[in-house]
N, C-alpha and C. Protein backbone atom coordinates (compact mmCIF):
# COMPACT_ATOMS: atom_id res chain seq x y z
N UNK A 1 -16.79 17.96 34.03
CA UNK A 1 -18.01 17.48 33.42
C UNK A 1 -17.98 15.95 33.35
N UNK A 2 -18.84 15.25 33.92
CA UNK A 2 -18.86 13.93 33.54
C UNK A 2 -19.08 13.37 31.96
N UNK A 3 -18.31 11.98 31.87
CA UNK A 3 -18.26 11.66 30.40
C UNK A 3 -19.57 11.63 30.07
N UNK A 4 -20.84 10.93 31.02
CA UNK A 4 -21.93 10.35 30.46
C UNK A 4 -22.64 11.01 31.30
N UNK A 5 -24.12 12.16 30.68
CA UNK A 5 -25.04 12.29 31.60
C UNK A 5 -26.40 11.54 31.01
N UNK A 6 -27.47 11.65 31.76
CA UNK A 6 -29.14 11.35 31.54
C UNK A 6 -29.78 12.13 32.34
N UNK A 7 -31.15 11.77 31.25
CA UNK A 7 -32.33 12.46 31.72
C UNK A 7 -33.65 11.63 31.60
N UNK A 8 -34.38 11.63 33.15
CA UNK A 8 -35.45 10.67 32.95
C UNK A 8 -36.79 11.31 32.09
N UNK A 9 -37.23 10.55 31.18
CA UNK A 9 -38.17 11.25 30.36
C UNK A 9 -39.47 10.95 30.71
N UNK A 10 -39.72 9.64 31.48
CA UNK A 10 -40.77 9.22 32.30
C UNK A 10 -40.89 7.82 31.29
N UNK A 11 -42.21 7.39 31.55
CA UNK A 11 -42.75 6.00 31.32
C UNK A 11 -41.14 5.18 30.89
N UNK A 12 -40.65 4.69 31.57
CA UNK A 12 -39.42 3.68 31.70
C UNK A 12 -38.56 4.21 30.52
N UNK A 13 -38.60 5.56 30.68
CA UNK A 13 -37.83 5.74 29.06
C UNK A 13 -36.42 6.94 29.65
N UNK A 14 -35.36 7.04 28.83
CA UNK A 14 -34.54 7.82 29.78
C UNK A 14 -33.86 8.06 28.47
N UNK A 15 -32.86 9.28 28.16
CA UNK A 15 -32.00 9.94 27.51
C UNK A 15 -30.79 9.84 28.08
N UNK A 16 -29.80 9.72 27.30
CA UNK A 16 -28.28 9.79 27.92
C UNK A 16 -27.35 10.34 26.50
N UNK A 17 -26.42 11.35 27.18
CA UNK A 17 -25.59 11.82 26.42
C UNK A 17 -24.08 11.33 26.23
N UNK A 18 -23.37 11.50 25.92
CA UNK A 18 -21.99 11.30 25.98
C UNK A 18 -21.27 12.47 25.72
N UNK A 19 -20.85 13.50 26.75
CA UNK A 19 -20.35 14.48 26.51
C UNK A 19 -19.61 14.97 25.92
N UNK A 20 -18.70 14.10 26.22
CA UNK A 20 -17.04 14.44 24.91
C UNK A 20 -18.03 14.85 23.29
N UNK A 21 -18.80 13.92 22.60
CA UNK A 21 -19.24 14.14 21.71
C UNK A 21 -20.58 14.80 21.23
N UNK A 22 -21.43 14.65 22.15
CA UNK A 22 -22.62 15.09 21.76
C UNK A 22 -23.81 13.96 21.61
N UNK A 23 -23.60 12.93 21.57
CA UNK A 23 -23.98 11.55 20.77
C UNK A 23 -24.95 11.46 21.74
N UNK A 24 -26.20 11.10 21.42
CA UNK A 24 -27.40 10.70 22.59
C UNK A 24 -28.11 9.27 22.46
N UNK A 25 -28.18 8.42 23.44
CA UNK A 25 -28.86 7.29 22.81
C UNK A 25 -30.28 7.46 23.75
N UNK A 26 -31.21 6.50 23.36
CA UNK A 26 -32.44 6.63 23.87
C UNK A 26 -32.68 5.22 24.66
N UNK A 27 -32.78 4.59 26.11
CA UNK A 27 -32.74 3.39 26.98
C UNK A 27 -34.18 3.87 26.81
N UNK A 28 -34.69 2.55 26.73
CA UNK A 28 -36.39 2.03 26.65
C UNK A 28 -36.28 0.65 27.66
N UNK A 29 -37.42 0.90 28.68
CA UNK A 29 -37.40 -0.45 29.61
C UNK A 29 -38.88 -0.81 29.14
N UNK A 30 -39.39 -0.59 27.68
CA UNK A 30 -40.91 -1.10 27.57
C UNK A 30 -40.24 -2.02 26.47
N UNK A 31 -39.25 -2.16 26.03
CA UNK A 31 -39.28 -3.17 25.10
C UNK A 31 -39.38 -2.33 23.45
N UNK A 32 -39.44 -1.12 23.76
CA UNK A 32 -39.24 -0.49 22.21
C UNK A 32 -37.88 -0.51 21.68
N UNK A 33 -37.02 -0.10 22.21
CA UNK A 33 -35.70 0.42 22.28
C UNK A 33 -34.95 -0.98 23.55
N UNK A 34 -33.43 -0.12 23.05
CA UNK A 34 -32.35 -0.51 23.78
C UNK A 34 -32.93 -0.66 25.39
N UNK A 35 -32.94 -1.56 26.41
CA UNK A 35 -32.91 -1.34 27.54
C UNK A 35 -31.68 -1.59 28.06
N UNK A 36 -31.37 -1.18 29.68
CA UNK A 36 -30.15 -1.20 30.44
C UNK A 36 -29.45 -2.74 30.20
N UNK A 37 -30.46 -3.42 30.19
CA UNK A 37 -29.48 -5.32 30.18
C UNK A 37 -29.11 -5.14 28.47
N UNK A 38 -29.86 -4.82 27.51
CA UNK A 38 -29.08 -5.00 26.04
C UNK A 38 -27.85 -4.07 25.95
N UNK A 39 -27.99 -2.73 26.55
CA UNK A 39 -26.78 -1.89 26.63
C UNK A 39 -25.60 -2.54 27.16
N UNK A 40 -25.88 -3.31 27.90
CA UNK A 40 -24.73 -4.31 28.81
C UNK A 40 -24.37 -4.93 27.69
N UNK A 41 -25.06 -5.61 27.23
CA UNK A 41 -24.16 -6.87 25.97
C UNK A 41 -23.91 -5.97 24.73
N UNK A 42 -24.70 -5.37 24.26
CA UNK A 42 -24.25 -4.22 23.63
C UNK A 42 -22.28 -3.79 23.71
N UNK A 43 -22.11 -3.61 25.00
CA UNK A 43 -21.17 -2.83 25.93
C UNK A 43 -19.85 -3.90 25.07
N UNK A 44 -20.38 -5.51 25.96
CA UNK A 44 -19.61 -6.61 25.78
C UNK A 44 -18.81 -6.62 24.86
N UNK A 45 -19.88 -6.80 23.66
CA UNK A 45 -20.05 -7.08 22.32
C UNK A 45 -18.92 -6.15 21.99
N UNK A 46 -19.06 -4.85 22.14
CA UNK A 46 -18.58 -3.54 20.98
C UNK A 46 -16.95 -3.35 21.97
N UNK A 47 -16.71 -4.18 23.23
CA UNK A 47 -15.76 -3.86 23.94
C UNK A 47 -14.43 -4.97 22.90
N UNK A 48 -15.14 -6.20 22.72
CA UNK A 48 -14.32 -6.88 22.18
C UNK A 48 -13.96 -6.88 20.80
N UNK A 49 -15.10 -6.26 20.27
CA UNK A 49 -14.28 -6.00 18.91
C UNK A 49 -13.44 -4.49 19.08
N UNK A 50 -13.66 -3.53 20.05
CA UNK A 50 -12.44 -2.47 20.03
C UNK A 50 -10.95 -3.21 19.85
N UNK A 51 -10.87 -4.17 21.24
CA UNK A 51 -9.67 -4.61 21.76
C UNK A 51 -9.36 -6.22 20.64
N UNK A 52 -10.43 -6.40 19.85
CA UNK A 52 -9.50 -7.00 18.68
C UNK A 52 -8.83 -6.15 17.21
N UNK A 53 -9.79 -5.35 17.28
CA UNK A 53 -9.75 -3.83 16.37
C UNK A 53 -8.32 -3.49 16.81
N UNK A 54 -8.25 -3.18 18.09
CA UNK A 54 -6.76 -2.18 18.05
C UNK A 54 -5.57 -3.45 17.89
N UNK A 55 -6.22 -4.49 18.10
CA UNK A 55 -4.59 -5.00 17.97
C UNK A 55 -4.60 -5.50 16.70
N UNK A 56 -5.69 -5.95 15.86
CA UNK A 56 -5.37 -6.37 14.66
C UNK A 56 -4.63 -5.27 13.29
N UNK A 57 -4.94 -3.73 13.97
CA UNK A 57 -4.61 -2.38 13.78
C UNK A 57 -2.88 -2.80 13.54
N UNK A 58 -2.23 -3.06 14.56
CA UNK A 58 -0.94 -3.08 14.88
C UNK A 58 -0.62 -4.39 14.73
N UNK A 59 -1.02 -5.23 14.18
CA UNK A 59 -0.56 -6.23 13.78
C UNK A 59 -0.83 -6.70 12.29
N UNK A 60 -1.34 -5.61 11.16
CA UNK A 60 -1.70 -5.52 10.25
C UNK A 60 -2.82 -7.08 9.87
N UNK A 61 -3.94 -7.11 10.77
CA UNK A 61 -4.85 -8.40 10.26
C UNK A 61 -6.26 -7.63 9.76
N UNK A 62 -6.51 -7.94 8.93
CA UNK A 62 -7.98 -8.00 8.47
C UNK A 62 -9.11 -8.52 8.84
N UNK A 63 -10.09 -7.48 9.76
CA UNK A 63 -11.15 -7.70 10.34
C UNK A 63 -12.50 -7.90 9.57
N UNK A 64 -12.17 -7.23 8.16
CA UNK A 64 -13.35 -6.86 7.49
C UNK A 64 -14.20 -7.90 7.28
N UNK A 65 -15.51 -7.36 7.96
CA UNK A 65 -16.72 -9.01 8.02
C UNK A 65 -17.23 -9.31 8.88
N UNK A 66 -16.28 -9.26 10.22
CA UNK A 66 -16.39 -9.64 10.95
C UNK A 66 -17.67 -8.93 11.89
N UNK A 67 -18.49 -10.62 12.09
CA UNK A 67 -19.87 -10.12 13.03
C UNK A 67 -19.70 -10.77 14.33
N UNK A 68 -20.51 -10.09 14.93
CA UNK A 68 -20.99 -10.43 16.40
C UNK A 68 -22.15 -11.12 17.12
N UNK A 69 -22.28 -11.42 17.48
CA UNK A 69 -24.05 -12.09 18.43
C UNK A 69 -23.85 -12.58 19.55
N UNK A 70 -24.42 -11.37 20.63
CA UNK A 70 -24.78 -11.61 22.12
C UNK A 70 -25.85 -11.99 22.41
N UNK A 71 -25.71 -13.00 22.70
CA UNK A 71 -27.11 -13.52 24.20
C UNK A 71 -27.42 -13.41 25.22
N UNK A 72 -28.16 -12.99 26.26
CA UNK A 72 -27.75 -13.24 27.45
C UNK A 72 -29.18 -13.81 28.25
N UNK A 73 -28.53 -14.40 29.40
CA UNK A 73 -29.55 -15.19 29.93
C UNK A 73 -29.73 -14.74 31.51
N UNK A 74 -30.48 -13.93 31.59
CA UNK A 74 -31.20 -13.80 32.83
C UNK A 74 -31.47 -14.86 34.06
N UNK A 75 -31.23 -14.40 35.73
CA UNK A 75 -31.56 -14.85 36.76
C UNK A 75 -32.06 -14.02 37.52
N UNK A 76 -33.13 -14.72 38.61
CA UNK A 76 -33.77 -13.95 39.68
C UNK A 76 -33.07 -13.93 41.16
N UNK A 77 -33.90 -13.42 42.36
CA UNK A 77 -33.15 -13.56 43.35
C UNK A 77 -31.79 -13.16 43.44
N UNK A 78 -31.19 -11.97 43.25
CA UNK A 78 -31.57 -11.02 42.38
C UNK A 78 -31.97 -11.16 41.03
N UNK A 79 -32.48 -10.19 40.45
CA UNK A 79 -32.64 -9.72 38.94
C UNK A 79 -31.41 -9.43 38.47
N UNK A 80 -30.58 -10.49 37.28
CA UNK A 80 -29.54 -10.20 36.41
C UNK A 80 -29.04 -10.61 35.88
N UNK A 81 -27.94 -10.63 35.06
CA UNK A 81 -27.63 -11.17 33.48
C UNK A 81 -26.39 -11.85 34.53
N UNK A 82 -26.68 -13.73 34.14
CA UNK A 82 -26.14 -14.66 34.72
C UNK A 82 -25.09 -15.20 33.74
N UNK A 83 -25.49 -15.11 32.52
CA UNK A 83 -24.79 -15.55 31.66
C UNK A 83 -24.78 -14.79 30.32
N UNK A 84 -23.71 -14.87 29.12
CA UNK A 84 -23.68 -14.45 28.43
C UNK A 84 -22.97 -15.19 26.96
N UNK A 85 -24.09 -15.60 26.03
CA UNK A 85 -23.34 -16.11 25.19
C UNK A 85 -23.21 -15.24 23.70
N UNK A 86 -21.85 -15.40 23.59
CA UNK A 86 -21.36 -14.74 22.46
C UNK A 86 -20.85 -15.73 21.19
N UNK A 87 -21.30 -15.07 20.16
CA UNK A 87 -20.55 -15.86 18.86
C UNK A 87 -19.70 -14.49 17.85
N UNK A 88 -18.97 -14.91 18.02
CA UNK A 88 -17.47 -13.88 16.70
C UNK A 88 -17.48 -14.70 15.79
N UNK A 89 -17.78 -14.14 14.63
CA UNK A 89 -17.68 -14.78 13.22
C UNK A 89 -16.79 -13.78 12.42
N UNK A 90 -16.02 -14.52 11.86
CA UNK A 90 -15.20 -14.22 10.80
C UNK A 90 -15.26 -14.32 9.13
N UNK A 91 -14.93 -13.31 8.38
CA UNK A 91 -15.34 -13.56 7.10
C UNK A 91 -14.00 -14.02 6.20
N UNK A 92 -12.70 -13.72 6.55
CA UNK A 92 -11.49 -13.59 6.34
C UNK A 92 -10.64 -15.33 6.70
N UNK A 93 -9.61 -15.35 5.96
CA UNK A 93 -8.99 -16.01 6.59
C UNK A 93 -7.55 -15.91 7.05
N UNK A 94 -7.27 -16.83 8.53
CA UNK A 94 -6.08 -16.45 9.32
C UNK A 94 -5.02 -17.48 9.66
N UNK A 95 -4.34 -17.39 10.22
CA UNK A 95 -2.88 -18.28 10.55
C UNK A 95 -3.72 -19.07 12.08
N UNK A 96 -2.96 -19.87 12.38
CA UNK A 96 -3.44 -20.02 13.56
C UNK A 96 -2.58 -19.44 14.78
N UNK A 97 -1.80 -18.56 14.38
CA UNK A 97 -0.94 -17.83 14.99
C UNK A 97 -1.96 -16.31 15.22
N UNK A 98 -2.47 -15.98 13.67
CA UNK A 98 -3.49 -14.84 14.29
C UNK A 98 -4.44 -14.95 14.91
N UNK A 99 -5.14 -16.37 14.73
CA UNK A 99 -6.26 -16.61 15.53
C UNK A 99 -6.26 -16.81 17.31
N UNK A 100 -5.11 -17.00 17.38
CA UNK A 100 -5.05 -17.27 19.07
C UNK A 100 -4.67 -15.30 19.31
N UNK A 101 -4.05 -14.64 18.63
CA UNK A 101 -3.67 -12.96 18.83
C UNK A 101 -5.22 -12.53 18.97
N UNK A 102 -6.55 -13.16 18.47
CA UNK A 102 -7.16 -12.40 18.05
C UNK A 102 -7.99 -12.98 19.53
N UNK A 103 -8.13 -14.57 19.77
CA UNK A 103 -9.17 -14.76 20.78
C UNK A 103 -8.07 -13.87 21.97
N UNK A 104 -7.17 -14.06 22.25
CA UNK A 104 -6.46 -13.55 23.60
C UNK A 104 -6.56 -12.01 23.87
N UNK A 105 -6.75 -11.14 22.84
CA UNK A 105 -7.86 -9.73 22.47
C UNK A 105 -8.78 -9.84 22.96
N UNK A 106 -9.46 -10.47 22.43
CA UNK A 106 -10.96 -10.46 23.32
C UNK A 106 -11.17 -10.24 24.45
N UNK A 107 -10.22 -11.09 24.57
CA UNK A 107 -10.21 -11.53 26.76
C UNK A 107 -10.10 -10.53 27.25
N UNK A 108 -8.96 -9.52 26.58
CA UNK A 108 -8.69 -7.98 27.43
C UNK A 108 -9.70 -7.40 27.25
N UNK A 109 -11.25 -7.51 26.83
CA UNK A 109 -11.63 -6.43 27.20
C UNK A 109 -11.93 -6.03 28.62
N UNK A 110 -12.05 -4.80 28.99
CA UNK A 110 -12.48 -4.44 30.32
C UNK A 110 -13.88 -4.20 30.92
N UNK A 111 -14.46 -4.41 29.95
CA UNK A 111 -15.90 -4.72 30.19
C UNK A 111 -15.89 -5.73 30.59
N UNK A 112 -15.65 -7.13 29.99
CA UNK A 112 -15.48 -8.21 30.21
C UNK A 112 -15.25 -8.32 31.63
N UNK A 113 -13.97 -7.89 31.77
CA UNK A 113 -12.83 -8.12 33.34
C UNK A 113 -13.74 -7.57 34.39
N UNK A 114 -14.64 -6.55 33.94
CA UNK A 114 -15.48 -6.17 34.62
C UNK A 114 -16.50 -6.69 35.21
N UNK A 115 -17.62 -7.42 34.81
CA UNK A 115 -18.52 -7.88 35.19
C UNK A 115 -18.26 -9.21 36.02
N UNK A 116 -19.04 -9.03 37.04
CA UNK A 116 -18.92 -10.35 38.22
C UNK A 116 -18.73 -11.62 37.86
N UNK A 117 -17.80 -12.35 38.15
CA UNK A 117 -17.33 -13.91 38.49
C UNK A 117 -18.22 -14.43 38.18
N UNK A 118 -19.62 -14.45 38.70
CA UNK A 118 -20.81 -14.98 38.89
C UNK A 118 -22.00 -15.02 37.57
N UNK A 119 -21.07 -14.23 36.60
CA UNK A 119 -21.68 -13.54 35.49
C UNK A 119 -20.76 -14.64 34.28
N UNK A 120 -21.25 -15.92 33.52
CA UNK A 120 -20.88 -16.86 32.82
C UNK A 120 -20.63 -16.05 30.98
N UNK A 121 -19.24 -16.05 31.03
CA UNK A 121 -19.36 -15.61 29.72
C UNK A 121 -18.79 -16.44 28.10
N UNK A 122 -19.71 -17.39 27.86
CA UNK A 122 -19.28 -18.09 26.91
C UNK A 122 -18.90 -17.44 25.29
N UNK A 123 -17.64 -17.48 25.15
CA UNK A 123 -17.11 -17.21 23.57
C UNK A 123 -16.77 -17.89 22.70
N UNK A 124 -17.76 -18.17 21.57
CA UNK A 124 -17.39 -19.09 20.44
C UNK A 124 -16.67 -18.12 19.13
N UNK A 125 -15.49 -18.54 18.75
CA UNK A 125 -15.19 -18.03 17.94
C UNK A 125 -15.42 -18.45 16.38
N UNK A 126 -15.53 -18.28 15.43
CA UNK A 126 -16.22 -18.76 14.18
C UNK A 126 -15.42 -18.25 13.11
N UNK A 127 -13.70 -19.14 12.64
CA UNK A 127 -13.26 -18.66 11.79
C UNK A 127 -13.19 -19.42 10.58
């Protein structure tokens, strides 16, 4: 069974499941809902706080607070997300020993590692 299926519902609107769980989200390309480019930063976003999540897990640091904000900035010729700016804010305070554990987290995510060279991903961190 694949992890992720969909279903097109018509007028730019589509259903997708996540099998393992059941969990359904709803992609809107009219601008009501989530579309495919916010799911992307969405993706970004929720990839890097996993991979600061698990290590701050095992390194006993305190995340609690901590927000996020993706931007992203569109190009044509093709159509696609050229750039991406992110801000990590912190509510806590850290060593500067945790703070470099925590940006060098980030970096692993695989979303991140994922998306094309060509694809600018600026990270401000805010502790």
């Amino acid at each position: 069974m694949a992890a992720i299926s969909g279903k097109y519902l018509g007028n730019l609107c589509s259903e997708f499941t996540h099998n393992p769980s059941g969990a359904k989200i709803t992609v809107d390309g009219n601008g009501n809902g989530f579309s495919p480019i916010d799911l992307t930063a969405t993706a970004l976003g929720a990839c890097m706080f996993a991979m600061m999540g698990y290590t701050a897990m095992n390194k006993g640091i305190n995340l609690e607070g901590m927000t996020i904000d993706v931007d992203r900035v569109m190009a044509d010729a093709p159509r696609r997300i050229s750039e991406f700016n992110i801000i990590v804010s912190f509510t806590q305070e850290y060593t500067d020993k945790e703070k470099v554990v925590l940006q060098k987290a980030a970096e692993t995510c695989p979303v991140k590692k994922t998306l094309s060279e060509d694809c600018k991903i600026n990270v401000i961190m805010k502790f």
